[in-house]
Protein backbone atom coordinates (compact mmCIF):
# COMPACT_ATOMS: atom_id res chain seq x y z
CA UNK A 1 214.90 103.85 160.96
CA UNK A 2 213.18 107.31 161.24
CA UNK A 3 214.24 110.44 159.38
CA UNK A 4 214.64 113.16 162.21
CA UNK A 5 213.39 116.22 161.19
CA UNK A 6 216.53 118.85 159.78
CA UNK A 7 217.14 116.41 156.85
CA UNK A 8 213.72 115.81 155.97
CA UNK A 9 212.95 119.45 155.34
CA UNK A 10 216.54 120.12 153.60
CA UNK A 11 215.39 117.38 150.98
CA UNK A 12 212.38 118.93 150.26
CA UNK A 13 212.60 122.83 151.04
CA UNK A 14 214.61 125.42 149.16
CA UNK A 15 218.21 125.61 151.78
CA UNK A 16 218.29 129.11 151.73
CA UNK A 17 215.09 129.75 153.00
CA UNK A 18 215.42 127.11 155.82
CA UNK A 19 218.37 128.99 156.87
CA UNK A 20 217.40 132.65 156.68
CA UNK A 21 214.15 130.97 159.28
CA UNK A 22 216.74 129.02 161.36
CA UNK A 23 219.22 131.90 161.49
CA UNK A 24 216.27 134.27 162.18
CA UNK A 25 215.26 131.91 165.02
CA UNK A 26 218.84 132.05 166.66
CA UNK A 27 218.53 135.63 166.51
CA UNK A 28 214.96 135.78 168.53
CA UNK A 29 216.59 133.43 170.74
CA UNK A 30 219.46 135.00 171.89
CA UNK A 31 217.62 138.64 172.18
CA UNK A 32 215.01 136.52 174.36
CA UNK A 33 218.48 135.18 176.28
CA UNK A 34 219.13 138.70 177.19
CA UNK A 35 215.36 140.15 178.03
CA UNK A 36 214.34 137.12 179.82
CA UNK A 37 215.32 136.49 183.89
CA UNK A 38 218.53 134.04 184.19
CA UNK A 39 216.21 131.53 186.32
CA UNK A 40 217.79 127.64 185.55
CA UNK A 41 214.69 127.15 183.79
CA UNK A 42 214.82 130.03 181.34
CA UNK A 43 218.98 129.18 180.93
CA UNK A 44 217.92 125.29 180.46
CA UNK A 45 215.20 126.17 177.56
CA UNK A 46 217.64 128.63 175.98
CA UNK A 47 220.10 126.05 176.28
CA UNK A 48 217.68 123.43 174.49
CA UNK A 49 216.29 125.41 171.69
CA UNK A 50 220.07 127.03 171.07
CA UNK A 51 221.28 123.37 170.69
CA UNK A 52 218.95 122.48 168.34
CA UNK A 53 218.72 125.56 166.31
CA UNK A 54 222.68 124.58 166.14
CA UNK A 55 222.40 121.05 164.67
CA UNK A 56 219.47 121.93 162.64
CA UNK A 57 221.59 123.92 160.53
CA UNK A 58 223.92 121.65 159.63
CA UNK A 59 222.10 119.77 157.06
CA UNK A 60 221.17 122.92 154.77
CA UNK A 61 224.59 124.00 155.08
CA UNK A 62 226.26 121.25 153.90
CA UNK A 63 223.81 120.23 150.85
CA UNK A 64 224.60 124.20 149.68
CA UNK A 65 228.26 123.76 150.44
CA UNK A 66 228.47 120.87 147.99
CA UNK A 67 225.70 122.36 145.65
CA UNK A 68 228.32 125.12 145.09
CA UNK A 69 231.85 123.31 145.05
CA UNK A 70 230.67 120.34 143.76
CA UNK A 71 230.42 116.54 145.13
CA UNK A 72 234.24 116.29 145.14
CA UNK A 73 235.72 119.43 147.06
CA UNK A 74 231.94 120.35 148.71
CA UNK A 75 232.57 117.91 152.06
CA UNK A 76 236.31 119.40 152.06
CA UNK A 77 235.30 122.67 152.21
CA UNK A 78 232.45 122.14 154.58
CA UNK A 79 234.95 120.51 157.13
């Protein structure tokens, strides 16, 4: 089975970077939500990119969570 994408770069990037650049990219994406027109197309790309901004962050996020608490109390703490 394929690796999708998120995980692949958390295993081989430094986290904090890949968040500051996904973070950054939530950012750009909600100032563009406010500048652009509300057409369904605009809302449905905002809505797609958003989404996957949102899940891409996940991965990062919880390899630093347990990088800092440990293996034990990391996936507690994350949930």
């Amino acid at each position: 089975m394929p690796r999708s994408l998120p995980p692949w770069l958390s295993d081989r990037f430094d986290n904090r970077w890949l968040l500051a650049i996904y973070y950054g990219f939530r950012g750009v994406a909600l100032i563009w939500l406010v500048e652009s027109n509300a057409t369904l197309g605009a809302l449905t790309a905002f809505a797609m990119l958003y989404g996957l901004d949102f899940i891409a962050t996940v991965p990062p996020m919880v390899k630093l969570t347990v990088a800092t608490f440990g293996r034990e109390m990391g996936p507690v703490i994350f949930g």
